[in-house]
PDB file of N, CA and C in Angstrom:
ATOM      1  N   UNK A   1     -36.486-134.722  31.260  1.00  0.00           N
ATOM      2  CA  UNK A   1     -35.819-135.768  30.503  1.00  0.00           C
ATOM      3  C   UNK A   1     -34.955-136.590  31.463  1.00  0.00           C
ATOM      4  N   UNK A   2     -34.966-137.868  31.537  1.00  0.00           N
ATOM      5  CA  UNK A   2     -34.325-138.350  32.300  1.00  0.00           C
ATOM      6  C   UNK A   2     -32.988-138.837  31.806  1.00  0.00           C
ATOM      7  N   UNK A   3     -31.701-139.171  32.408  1.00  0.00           N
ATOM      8  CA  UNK A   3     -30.554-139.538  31.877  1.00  0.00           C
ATOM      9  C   UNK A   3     -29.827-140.206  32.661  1.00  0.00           C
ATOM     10  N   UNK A   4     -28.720-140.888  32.122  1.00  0.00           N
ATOM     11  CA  UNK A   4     -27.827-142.131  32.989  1.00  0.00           C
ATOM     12  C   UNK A   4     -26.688-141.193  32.839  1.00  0.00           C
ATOM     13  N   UNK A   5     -26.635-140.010  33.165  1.00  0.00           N
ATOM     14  CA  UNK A   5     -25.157-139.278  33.294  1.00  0.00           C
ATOM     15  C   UNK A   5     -24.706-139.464  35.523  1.00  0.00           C
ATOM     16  N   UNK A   6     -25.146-139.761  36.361  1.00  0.00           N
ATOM     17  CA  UNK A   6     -25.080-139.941  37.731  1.00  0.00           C
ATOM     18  C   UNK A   6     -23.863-141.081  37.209  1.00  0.00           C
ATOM     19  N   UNK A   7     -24.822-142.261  37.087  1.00  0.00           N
ATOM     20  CA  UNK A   7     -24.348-143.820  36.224  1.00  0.00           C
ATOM     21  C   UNK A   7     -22.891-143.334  36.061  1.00  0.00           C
ATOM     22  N   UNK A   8     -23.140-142.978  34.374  1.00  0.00           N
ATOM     23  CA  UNK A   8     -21.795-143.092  33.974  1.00  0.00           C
ATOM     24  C   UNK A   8     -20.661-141.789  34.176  1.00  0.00           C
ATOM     25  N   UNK A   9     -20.955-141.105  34.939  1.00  0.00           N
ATOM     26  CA  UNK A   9     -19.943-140.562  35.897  1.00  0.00           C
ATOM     27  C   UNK A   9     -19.483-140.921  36.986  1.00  0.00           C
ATOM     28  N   UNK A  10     -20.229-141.718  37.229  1.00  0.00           N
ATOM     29  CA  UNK A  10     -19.525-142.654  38.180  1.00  0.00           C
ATOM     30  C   UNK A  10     -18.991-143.894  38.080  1.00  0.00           C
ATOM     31  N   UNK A  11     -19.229-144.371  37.373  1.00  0.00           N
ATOM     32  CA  UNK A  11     -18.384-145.497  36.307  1.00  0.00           C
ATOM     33  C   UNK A  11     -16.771-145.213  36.418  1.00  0.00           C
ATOM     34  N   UNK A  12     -16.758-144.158  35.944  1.00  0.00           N
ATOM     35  CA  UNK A  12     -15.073-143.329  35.333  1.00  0.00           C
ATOM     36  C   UNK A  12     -14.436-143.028  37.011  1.00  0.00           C
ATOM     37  N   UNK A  13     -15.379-142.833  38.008  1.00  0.00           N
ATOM     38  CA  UNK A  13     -14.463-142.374  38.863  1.00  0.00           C
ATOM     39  C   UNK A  13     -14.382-140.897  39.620  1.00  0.00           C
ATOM     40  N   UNK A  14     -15.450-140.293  38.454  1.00  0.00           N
ATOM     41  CA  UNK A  14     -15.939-138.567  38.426  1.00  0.00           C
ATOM     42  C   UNK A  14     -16.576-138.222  39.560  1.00  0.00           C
ATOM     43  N   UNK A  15     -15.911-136.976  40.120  1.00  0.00           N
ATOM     44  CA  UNK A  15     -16.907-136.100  40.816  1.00  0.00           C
ATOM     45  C   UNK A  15     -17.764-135.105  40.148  1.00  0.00           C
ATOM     46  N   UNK A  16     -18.655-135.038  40.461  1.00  0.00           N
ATOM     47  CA  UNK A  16     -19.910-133.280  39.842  1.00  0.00           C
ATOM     48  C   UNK A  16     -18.594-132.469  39.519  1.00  0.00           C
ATOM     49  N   UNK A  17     -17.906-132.143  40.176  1.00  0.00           N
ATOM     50  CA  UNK A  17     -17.010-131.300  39.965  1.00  0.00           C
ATOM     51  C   UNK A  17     -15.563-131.693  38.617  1.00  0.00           C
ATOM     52  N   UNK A  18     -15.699-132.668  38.495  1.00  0.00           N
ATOM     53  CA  UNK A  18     -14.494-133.437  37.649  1.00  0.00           C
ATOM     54  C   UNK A  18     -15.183-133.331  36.219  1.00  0.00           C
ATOM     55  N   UNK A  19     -16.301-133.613  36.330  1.00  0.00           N
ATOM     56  CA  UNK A  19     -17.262-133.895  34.932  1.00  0.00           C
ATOM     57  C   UNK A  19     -18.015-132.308  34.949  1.00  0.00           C
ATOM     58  N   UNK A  20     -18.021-131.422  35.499  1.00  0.00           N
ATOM     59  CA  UNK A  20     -18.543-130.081  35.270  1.00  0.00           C
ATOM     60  C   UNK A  20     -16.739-129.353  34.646  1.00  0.00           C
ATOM     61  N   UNK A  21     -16.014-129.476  34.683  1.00  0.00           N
ATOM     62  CA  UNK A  21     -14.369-128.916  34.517  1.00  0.00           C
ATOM     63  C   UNK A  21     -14.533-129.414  33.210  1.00  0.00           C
ATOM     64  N   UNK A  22     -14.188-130.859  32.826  1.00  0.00           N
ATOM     65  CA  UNK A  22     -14.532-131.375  31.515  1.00  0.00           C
ATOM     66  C   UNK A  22     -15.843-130.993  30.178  1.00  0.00           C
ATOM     67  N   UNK A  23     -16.889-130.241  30.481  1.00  0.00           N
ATOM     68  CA  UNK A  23     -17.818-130.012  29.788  1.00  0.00           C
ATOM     69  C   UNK A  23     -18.120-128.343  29.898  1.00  0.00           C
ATOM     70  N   UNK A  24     -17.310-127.511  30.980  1.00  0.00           N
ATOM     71  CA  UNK A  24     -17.193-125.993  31.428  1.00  0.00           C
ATOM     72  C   UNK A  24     -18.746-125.779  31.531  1.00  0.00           C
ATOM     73  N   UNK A  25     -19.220-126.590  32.396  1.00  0.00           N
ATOM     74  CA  UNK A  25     -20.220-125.587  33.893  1.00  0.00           C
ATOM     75  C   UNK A  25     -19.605-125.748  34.808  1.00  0.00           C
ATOM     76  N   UNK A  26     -20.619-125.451  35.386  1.00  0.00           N
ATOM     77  CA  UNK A  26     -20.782-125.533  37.115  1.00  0.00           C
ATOM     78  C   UNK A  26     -20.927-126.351  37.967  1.00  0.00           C
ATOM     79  N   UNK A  27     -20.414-127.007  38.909  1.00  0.00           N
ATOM     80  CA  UNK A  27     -21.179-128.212  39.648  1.00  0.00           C
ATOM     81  C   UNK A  27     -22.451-128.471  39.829  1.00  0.00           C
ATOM     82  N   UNK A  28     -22.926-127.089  39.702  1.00  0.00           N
ATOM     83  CA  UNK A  28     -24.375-126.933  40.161  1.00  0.00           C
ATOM     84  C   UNK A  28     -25.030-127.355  39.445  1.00  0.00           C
ATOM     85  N   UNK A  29     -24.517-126.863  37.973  1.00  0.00           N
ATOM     86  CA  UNK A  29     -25.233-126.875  36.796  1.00  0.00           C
ATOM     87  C   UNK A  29     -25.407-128.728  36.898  1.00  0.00           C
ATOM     88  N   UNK A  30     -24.094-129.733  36.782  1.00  0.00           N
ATOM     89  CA  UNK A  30     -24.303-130.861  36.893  1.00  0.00           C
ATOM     90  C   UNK A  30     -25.113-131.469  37.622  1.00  0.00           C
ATOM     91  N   UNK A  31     -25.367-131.214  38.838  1.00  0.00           N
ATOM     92  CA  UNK A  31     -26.016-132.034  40.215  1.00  0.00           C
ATOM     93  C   UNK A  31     -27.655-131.443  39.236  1.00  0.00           C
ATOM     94  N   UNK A  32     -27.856-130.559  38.798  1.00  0.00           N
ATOM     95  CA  UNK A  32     -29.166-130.120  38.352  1.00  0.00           C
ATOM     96  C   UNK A  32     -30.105-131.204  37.011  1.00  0.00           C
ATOM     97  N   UNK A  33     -28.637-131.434  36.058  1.00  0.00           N
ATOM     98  CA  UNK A  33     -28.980-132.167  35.075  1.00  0.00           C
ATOM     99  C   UNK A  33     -28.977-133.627  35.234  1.00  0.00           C
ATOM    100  N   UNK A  34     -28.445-133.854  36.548  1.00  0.00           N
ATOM    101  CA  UNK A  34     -28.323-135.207  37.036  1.00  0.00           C
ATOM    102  C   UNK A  34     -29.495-135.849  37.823  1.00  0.00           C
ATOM    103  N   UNK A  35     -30.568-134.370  38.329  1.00  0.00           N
ATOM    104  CA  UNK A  35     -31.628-134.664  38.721  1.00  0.00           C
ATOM    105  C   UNK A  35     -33.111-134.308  38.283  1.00  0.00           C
ATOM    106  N   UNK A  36     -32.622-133.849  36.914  1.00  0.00           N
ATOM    107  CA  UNK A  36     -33.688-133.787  36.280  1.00  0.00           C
ATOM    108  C   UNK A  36     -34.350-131.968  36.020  1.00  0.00           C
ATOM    109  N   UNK A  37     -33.555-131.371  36.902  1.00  0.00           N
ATOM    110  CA  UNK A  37     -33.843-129.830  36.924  1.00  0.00           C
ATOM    111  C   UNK A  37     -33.595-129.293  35.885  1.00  0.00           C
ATOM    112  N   UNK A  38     -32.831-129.541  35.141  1.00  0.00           N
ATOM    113  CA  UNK A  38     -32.320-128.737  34.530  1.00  0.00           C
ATOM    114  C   UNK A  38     -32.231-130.042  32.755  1.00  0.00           C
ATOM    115  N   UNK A  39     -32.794-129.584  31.571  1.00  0.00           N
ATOM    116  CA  UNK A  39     -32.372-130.557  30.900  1.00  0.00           C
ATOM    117  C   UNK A  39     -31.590-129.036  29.920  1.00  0.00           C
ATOM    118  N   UNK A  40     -30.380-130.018  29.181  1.00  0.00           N
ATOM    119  CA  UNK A  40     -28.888-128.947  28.982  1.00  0.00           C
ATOM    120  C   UNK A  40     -29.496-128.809  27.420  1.00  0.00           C
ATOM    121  N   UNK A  41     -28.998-127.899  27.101  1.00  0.00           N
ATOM    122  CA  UNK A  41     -28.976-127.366  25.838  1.00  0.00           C
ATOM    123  C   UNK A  41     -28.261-128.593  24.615  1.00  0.00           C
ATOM    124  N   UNK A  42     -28.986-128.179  23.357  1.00  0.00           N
ATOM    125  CA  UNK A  42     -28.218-128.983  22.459  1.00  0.00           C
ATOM    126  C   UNK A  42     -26.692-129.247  22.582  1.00  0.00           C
ATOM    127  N   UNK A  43     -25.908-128.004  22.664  1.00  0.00           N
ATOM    128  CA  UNK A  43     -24.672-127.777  22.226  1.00  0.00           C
ATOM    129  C   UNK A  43     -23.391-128.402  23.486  1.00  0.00           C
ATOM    130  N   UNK A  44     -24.663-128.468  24.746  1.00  0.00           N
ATOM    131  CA  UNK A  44     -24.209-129.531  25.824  1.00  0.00           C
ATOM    132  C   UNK A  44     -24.280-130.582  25.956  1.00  0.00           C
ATOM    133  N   UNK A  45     -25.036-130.864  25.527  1.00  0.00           N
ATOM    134  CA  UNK A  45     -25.440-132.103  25.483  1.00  0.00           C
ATOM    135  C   UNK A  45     -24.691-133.145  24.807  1.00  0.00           C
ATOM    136  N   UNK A  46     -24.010-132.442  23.560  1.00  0.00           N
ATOM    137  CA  UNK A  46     -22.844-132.908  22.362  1.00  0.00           C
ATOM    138  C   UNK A  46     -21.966-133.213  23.628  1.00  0.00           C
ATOM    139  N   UNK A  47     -21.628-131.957  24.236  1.00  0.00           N
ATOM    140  CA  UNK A  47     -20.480-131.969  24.797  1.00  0.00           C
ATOM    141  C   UNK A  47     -20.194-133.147  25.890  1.00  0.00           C
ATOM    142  N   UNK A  48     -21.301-133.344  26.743  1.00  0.00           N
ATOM    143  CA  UNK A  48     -21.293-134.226  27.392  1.00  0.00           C
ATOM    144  C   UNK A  48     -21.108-135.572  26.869  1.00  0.00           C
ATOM    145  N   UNK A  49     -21.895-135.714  25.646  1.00  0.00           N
ATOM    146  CA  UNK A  49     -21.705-136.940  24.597  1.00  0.00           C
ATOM    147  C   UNK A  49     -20.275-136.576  24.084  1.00  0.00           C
ATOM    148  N   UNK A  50     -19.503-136.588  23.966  1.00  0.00           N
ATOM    149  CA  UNK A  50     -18.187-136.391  23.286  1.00  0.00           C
ATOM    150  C   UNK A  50     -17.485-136.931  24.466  1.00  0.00           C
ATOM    151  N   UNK A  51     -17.896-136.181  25.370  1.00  0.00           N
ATOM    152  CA  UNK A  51     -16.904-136.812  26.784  1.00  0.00           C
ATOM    153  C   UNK A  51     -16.961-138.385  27.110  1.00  0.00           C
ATOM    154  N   UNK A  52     -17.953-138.333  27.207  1.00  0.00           N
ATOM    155  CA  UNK A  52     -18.219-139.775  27.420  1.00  0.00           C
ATOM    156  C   UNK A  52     -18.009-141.015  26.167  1.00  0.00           C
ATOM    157  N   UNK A  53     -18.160-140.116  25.051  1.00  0.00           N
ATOM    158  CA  UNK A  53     -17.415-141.148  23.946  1.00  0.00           C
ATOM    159  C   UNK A  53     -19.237-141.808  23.592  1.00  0.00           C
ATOM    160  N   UNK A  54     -20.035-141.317  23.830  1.00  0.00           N
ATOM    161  CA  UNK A  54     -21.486-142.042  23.500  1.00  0.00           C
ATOM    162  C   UNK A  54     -22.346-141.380  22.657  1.00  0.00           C
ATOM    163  N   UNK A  55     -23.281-141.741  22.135  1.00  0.00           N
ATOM    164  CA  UNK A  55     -24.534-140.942  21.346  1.00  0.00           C
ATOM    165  C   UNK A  55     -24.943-140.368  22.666  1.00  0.00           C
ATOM    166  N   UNK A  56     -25.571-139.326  22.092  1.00  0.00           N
ATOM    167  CA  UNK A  56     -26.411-138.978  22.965  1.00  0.00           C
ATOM    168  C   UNK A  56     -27.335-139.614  23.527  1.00  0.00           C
ATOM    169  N   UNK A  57     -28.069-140.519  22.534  1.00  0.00           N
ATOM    170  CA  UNK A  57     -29.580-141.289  22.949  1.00  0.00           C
ATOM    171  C   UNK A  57     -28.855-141.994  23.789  1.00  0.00           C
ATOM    172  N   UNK A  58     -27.714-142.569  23.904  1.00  0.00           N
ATOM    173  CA  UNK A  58     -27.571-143.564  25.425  1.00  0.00           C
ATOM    174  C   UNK A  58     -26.841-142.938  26.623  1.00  0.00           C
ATOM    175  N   UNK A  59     -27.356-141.565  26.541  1.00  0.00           N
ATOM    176  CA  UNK A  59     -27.438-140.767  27.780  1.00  0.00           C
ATOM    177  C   UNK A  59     -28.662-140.138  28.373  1.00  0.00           C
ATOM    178  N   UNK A  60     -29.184-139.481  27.607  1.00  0.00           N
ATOM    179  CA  UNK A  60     -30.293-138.728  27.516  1.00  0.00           C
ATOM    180  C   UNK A  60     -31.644-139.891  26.741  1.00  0.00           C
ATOM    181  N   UNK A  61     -32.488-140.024  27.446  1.00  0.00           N
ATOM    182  CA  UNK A  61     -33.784-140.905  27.790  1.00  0.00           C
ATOM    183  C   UNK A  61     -34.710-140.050  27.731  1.00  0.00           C
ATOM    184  N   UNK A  62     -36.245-140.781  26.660  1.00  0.00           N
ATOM    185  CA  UNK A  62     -37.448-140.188  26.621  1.00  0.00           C
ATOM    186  C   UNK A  62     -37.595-140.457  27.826  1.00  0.00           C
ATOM    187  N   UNK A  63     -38.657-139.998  28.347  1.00  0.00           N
ATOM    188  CA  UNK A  63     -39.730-139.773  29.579  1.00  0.00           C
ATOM    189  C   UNK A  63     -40.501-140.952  28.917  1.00  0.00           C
TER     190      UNK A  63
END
């Protein structure tokens, strides 16, 4: 699944590490979902959408 979370974490100013603290993973876990390795669970995915203040659909992109 592809997504504009790189984008808009960097928009704000965020490191992998700033935006993994805010949503409780890992950096790793971020740099993973940022490249496509890893696509996050429902209940993360909220979370990440909450952070960012967005739907999900204008984070997370069909293929």
């Amino acid at each position: 699944m592809n997504n504009r979370l790189k984008v808009l974490r960097a928009e704000r100013g965020w490191s992998q590490q700033d935006l993994a603290g805010r949503i409780g993973v890992s950096r790793q876990s971020v740099n993973a979902i940022e490249t496509g390795k890893y696509d996050p669970s429902l209940p993360l995915a909220f979370r990440i959408a909450d952070v960012f203040e967005m739907p999900i659909e204008a984070i997370f992109l069909r293929d």
